[in-house]
PDB file of N, CA and C in Angstrom:
ATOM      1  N   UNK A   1       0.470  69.972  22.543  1.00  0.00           N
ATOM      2  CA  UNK A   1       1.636  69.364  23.148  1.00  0.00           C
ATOM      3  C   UNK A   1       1.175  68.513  24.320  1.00  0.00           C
ATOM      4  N   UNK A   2       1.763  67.226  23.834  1.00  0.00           N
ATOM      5  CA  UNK A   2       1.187  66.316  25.675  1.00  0.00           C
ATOM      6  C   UNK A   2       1.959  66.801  26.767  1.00  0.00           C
ATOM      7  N   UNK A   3       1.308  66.693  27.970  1.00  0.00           N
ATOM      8  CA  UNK A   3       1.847  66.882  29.487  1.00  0.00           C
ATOM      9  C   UNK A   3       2.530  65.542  29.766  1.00  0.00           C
ATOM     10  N   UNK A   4       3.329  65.291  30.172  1.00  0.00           N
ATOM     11  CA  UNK A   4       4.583  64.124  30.386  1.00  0.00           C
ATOM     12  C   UNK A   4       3.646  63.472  31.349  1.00  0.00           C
ATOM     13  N   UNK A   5       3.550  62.368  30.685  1.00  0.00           N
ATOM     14  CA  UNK A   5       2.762  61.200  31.622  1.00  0.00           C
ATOM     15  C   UNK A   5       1.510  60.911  31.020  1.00  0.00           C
ATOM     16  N   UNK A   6       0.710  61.622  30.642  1.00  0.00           N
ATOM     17  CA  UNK A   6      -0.204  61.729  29.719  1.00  0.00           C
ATOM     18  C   UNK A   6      -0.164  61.321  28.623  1.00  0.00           C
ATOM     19  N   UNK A   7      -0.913  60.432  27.875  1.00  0.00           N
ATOM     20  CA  UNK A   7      -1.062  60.165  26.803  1.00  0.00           C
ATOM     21  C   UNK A   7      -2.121  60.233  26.203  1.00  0.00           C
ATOM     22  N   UNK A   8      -1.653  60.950  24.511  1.00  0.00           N
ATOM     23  CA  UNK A   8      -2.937  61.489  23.543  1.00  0.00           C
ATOM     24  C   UNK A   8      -3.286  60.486  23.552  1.00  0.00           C
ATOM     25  N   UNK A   9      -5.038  60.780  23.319  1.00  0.00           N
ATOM     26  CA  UNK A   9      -6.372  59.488  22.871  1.00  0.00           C
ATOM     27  C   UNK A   9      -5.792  60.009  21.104  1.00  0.00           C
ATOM     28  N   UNK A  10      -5.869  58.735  20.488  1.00  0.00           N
ATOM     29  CA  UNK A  10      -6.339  58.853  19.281  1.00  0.00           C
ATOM     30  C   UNK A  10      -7.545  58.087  18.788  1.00  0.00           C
ATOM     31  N   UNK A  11      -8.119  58.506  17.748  1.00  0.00           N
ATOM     32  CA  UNK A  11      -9.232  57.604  17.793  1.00  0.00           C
ATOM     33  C   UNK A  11      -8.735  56.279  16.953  1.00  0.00           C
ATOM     34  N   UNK A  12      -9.750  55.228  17.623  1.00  0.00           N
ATOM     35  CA  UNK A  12      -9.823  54.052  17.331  1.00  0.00           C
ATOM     36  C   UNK A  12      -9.842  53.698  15.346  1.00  0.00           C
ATOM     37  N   UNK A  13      -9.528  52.934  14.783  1.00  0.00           N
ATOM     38  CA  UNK A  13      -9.424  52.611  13.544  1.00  0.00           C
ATOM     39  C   UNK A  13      -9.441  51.190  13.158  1.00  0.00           C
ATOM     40  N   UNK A  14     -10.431  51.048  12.715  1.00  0.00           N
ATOM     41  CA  UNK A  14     -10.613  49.223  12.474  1.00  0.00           C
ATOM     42  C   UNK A  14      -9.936  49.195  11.349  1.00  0.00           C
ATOM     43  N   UNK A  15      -9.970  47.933  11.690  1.00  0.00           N
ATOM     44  CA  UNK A  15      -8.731  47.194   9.956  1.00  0.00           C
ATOM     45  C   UNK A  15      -9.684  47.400   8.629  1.00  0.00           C
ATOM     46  N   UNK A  16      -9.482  46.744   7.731  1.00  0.00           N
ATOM     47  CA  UNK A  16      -9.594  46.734   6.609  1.00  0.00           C
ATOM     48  C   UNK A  16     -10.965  46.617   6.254  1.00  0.00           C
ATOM     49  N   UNK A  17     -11.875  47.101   5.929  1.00  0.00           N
ATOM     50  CA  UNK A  17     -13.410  46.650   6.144  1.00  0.00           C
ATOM     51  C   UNK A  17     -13.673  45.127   5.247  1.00  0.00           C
ATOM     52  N   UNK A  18     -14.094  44.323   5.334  1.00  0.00           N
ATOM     53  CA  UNK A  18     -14.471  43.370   3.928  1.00  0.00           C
ATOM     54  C   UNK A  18     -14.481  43.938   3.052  1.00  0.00           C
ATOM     55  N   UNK A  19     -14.586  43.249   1.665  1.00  0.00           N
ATOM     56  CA  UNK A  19     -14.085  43.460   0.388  1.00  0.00           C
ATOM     57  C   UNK A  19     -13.452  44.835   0.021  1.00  0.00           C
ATOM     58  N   UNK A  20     -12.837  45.511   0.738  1.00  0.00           N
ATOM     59  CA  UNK A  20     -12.115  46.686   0.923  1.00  0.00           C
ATOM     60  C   UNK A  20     -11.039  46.646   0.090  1.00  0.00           C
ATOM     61  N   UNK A  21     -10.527  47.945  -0.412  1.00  0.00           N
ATOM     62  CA  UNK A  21      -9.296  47.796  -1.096  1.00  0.00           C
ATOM     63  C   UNK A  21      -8.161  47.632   0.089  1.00  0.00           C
ATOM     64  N   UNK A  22      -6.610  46.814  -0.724  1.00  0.00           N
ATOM     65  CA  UNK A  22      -6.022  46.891   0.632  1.00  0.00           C
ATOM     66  C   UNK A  22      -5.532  48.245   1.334  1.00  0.00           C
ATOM     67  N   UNK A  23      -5.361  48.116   2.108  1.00  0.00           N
ATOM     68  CA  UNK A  23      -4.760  49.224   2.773  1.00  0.00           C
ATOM     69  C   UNK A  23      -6.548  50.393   3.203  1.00  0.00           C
ATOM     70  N   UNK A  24      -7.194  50.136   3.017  1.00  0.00           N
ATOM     71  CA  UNK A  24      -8.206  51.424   3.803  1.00  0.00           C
ATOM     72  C   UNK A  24      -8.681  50.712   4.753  1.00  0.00           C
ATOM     73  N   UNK A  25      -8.525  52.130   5.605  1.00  0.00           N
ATOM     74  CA  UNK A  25      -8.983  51.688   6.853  1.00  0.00           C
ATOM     75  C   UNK A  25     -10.139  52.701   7.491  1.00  0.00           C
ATOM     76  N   UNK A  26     -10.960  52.162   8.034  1.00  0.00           N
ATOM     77  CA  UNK A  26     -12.239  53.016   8.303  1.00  0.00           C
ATOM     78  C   UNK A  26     -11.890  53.709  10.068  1.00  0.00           C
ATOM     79  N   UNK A  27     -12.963  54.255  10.122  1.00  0.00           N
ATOM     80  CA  UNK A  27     -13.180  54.261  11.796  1.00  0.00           C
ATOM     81  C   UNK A  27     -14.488  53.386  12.063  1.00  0.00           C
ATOM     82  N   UNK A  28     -14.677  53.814  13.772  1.00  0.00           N
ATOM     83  CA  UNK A  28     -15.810  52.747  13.935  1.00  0.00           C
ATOM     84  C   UNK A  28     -16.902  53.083  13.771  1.00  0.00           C
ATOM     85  N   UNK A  29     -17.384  54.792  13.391  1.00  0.00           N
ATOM     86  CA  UNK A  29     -18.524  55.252  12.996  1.00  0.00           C
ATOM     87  C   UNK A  29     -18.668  54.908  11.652  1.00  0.00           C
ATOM     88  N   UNK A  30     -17.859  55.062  10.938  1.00  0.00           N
ATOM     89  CA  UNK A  30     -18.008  54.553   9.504  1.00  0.00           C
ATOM     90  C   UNK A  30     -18.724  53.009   9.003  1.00  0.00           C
ATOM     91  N   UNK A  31     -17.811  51.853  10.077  1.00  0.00           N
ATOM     92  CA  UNK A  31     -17.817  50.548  10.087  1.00  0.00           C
ATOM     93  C   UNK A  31     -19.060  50.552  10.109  1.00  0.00           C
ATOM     94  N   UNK A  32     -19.802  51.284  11.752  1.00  0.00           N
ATOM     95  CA  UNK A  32     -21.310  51.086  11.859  1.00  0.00           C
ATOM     96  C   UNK A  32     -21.982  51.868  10.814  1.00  0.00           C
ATOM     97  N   UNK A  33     -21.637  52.722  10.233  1.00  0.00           N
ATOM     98  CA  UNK A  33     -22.676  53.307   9.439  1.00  0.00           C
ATOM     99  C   UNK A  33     -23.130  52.016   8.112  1.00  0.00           C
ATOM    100  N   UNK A  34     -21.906  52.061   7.557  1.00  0.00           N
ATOM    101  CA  UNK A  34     -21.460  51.079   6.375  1.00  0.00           C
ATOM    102  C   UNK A  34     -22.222  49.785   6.631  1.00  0.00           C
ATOM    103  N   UNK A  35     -22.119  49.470   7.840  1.00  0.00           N
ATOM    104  CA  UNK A  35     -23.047  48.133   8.024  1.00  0.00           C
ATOM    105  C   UNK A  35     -24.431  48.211   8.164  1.00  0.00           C
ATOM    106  N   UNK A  36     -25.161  49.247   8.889  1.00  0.00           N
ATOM    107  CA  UNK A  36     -26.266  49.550   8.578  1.00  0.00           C
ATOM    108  C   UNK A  36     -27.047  50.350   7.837  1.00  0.00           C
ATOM    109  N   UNK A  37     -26.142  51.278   6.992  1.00  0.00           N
ATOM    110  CA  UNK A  37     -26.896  52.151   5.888  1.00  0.00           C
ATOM    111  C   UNK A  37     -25.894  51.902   4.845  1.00  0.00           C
ATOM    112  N   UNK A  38     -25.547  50.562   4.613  1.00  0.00           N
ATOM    113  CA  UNK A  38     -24.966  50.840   3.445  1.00  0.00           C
ATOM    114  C   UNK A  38     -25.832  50.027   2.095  1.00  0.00           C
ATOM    115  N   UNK A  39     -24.760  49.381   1.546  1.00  0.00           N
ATOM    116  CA  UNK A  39     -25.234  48.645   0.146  1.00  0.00           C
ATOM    117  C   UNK A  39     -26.531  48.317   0.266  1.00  0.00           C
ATOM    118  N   UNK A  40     -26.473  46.996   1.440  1.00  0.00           N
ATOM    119  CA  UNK A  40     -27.230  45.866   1.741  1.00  0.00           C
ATOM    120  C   UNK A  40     -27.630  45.962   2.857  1.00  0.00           C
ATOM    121  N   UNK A  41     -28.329  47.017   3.123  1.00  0.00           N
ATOM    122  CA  UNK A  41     -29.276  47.457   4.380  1.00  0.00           C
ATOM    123  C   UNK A  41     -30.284  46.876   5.094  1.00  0.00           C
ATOM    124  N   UNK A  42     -29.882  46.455   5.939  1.00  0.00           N
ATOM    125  CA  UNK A  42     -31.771  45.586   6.612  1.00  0.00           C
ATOM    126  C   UNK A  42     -32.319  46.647   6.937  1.00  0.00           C
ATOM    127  N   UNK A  43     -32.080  48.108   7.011  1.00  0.00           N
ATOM    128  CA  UNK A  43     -32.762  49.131   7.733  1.00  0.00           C
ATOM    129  C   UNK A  43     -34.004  49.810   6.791  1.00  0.00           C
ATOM    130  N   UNK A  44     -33.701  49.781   5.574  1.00  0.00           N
ATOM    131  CA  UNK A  44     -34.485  50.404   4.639  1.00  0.00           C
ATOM    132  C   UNK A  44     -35.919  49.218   4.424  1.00  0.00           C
ATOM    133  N   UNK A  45     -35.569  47.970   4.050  1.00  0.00           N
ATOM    134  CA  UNK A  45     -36.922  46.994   3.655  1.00  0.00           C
ATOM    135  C   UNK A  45     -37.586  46.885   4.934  1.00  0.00           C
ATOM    136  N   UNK A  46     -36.726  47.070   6.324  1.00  0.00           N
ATOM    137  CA  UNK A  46     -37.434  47.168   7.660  1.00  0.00           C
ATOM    138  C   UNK A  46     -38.914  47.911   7.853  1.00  0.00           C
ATOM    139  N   UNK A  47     -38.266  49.260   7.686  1.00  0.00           N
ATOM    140  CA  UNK A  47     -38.924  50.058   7.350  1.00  0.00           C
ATOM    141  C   UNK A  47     -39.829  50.460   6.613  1.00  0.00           C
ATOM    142  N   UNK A  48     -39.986  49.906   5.382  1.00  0.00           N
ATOM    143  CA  UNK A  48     -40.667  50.017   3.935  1.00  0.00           C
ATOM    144  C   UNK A  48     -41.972  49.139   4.508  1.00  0.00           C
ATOM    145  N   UNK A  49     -41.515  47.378   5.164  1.00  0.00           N
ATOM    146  CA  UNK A  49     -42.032  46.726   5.732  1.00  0.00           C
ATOM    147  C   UNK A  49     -43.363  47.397   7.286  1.00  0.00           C
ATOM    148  N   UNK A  50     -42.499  48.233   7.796  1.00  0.00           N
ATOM    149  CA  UNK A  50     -43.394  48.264   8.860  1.00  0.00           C
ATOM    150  C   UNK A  50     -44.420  49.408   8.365  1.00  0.00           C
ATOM    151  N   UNK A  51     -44.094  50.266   8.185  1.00  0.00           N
ATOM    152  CA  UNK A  51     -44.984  51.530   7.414  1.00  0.00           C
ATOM    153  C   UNK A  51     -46.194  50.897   6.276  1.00  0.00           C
ATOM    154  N   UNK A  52     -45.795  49.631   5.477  1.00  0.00           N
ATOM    155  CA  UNK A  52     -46.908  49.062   5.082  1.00  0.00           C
ATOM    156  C   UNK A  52     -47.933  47.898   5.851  1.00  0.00           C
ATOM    157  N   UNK A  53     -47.487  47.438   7.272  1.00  0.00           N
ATOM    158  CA  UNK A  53     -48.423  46.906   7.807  1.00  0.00           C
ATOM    159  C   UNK A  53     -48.845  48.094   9.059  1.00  0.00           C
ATOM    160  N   UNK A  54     -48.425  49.106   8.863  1.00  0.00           N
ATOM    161  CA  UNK A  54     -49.163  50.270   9.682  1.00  0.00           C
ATOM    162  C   UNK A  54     -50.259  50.642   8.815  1.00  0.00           C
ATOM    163  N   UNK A  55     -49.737  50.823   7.230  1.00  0.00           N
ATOM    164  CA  UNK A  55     -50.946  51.437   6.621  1.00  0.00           C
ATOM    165  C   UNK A  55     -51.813  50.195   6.484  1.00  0.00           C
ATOM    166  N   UNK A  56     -51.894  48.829   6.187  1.00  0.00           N
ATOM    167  CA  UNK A  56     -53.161  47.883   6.399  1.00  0.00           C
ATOM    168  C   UNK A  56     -53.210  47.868   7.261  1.00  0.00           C
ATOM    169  N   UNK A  57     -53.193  48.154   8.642  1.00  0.00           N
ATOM    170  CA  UNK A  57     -53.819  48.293   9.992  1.00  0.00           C
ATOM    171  C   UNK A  57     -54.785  49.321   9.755  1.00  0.00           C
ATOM    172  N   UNK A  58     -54.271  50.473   9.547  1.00  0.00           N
ATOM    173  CA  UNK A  58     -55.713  51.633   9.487  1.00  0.00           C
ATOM    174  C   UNK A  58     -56.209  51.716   8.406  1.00  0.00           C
ATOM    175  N   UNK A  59     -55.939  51.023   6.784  1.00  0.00           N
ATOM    176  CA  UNK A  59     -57.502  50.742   6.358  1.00  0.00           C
ATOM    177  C   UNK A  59     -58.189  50.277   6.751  1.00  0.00           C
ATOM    178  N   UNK A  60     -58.107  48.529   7.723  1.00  0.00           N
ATOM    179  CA  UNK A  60     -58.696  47.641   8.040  1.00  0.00           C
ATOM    180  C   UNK A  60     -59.619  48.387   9.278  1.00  0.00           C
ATOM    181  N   UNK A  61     -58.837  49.393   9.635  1.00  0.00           N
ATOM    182  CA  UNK A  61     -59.511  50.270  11.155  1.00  0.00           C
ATOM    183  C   UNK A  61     -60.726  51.337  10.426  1.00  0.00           C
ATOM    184  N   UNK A  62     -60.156  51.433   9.159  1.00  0.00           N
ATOM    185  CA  UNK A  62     -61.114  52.334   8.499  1.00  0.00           C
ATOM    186  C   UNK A  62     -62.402  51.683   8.256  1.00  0.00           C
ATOM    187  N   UNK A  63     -62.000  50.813   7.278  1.00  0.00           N
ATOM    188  CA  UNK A  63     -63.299  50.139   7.012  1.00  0.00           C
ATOM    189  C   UNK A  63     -64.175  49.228   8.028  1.00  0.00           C
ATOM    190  N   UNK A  64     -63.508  49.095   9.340  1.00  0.00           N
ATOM    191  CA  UNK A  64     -64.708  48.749  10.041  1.00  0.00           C
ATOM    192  C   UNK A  64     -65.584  49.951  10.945  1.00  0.00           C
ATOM    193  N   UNK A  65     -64.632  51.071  10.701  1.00  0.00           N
ATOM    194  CA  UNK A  65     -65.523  52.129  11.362  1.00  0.00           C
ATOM    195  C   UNK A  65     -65.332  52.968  12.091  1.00  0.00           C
ATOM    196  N   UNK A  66     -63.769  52.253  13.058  1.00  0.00           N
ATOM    197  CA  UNK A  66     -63.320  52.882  13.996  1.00  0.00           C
ATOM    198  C   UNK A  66     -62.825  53.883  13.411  1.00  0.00           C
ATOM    199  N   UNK A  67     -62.753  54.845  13.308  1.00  0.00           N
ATOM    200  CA  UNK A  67     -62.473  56.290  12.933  1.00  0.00           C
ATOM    201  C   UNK A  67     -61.211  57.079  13.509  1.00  0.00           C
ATOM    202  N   UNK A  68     -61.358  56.638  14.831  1.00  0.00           N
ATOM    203  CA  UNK A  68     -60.291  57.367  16.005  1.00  0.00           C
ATOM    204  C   UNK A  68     -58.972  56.278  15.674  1.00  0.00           C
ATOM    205  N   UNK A  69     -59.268  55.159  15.507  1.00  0.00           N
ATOM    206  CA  UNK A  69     -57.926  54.205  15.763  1.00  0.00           C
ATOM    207  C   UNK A  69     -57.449  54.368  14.233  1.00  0.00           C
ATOM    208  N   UNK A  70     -58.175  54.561  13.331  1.00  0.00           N
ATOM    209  CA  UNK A  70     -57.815  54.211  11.823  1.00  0.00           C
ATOM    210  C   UNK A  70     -56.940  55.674  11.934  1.00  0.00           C
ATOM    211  N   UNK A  71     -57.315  57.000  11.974  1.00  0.00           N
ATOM    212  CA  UNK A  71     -56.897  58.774  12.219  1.00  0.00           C
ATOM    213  C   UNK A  71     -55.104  58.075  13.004  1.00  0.00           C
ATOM    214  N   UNK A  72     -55.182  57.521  13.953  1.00  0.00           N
ATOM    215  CA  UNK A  72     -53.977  57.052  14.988  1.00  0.00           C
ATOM    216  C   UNK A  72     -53.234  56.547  14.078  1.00  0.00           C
ATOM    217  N   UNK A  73     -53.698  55.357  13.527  1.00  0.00           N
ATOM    218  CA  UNK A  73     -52.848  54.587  12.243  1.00  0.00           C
ATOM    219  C   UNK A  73     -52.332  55.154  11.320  1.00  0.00           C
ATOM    220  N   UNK A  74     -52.754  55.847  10.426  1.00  0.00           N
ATOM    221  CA  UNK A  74     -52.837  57.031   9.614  1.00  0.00           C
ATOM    222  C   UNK A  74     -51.368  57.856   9.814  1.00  0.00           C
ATOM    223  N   UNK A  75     -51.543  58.525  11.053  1.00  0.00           N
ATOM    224  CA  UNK A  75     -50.293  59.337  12.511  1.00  0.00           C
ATOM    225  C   UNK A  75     -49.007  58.501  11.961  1.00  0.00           C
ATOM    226  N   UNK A  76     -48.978  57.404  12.690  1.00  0.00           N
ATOM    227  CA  UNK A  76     -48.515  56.748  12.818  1.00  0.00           C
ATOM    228  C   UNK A  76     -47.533  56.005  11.868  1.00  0.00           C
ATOM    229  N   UNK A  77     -48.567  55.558  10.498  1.00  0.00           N
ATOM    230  CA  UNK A  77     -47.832  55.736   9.090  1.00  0.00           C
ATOM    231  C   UNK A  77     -46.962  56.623   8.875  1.00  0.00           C
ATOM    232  N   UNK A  78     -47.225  57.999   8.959  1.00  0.00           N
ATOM    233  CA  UNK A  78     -46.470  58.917   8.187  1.00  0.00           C
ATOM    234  C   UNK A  78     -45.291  59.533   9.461  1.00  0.00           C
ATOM    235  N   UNK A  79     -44.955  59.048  10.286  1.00  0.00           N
ATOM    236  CA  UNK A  79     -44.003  59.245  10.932  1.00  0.00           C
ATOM    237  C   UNK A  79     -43.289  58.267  10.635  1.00  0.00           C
ATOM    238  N   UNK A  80     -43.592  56.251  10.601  1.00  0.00           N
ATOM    239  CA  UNK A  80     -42.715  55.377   9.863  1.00  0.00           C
ATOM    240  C   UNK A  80     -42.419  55.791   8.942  1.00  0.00           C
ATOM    241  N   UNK A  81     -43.155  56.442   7.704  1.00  0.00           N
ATOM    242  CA  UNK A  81     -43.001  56.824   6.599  1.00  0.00           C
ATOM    243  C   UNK A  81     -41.593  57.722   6.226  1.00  0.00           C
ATOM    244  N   UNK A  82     -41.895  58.692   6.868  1.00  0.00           N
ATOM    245  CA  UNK A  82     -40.955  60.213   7.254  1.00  0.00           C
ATOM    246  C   UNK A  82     -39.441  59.165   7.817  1.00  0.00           C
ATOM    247  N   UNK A  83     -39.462  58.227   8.664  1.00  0.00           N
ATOM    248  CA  UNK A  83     -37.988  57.321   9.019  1.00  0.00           C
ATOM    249  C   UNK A  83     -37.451  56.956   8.185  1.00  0.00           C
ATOM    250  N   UNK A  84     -38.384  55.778   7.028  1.00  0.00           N
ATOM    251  CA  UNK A  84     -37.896  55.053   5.988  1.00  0.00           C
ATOM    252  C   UNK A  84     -37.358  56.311   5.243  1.00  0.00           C
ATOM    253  N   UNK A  85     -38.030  57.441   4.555  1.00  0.00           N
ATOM    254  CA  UNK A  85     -37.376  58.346   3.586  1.00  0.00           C
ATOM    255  C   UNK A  85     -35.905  59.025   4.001  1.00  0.00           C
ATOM    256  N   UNK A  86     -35.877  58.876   5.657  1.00  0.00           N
ATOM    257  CA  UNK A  86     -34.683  59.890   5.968  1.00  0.00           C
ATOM    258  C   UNK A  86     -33.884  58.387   5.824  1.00  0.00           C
ATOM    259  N   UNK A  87     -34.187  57.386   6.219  1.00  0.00           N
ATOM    260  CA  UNK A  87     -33.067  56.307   6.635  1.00  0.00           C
ATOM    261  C   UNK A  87     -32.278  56.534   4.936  1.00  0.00           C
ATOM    262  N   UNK A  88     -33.161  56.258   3.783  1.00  0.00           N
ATOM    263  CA  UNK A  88     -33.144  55.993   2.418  1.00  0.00           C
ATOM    264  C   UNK A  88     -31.612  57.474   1.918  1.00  0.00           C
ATOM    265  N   UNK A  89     -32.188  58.788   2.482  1.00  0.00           N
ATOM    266  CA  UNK A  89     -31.291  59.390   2.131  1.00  0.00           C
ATOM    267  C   UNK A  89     -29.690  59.736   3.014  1.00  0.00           C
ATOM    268  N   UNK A  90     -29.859  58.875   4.301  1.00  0.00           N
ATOM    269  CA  UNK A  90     -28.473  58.205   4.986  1.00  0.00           C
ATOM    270  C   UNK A  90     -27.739  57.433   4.198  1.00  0.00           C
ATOM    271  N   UNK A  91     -28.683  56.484   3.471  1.00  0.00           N
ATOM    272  CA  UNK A  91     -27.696  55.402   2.890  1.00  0.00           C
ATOM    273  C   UNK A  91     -27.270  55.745   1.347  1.00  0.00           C
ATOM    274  N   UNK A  92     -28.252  57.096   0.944  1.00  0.00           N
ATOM    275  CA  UNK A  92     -27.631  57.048  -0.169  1.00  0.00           C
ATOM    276  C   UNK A  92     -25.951  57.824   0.300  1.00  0.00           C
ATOM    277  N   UNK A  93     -25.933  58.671   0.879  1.00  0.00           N
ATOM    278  CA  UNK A  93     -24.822  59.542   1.860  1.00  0.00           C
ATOM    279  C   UNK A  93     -23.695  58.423   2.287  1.00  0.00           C
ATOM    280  N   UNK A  94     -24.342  57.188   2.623  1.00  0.00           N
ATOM    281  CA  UNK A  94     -23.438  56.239   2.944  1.00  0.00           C
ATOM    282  C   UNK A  94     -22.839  55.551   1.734  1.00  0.00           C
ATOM    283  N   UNK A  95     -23.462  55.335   1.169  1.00  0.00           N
ATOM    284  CA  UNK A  95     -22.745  54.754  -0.329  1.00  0.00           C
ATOM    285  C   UNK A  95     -21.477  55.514  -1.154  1.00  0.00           C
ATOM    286  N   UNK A  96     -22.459  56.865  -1.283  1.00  0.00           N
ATOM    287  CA  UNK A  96     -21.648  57.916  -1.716  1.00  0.00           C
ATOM    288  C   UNK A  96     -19.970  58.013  -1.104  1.00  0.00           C
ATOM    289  N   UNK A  97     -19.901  57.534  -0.022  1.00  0.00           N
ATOM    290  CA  UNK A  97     -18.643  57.863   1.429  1.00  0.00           C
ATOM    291  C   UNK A  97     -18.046  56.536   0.497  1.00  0.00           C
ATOM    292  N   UNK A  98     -18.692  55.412   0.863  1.00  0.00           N
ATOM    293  CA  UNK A  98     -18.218  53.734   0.517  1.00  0.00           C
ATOM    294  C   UNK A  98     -16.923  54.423  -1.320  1.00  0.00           C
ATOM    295  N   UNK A  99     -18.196  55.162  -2.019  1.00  0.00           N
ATOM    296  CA  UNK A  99     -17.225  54.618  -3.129  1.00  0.00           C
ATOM    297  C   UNK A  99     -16.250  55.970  -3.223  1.00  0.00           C
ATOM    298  N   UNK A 100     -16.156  56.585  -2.562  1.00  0.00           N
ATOM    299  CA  UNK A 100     -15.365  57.574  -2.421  1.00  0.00           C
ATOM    300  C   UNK A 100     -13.826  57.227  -1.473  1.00  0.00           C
ATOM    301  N   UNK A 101     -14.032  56.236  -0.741  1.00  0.00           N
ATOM    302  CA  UNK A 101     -12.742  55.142  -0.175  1.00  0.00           C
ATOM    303  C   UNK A 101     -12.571  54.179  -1.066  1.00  0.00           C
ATOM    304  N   UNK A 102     -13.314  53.873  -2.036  1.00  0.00           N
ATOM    305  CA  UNK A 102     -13.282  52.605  -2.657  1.00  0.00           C
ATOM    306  C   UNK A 102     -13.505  51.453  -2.574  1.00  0.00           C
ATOM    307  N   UNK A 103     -14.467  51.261  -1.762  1.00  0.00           N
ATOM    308  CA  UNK A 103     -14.729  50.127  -1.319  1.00  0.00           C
ATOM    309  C   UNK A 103     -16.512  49.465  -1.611  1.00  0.00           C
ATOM    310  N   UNK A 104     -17.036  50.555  -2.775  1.00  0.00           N
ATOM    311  CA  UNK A 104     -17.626  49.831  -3.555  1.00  0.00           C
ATOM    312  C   UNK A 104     -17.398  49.702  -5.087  1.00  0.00           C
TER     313      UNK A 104
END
């Protein structure tokens, strides 16, 4: 029950997302999710992208010798690595949401 004078927060609700059916309406966690883990993700080839010029960094560290920096690179890979796979199973989670509103 509100206290007189007070007014309930409700949460925020954006309009209609693009190619949306009419009438659904998202929130703004959704909007952002949908835009960055959804269909057409820049977050996933980002990723795919950087984890493969991490791993030609530490072959190239390998094969000249450095041992300690190539071991770092290596590290380093498989933590990009470990991002891209979790980002990958966000967006499948995000898709899943998308066609469950209908809006793929």
């Amino acid at each position: 029950m509100a206290v007189q004078g007070k007014k309930e927060r409700t949460p925020q609700v954006k309009p209609v997302v693009p190619s949306a059916k009419e009438g659904v309406q998202v929130s703004e966690l959704d909007a952002f999710m949908f835009k960055y883990f959804g269909k057409d993700s820049p977050i996933i080839p980002l990723g795919v992208f950087t984890t493969a010029i991490i791993l030609g960094s530490g072959l190239v560290s390998f094969n000249s010798g450095d041992k300690a920096t190539s071991q770092t690179f290596m590290r380093a890979r498989v933590i990009a690595q470990g991002i891209t796979v979790a980002a990958m199973m966000a967006s499948l989670g995000v898709q899943e949401r998308q066609r469950s509103l209908g809006l793929l």
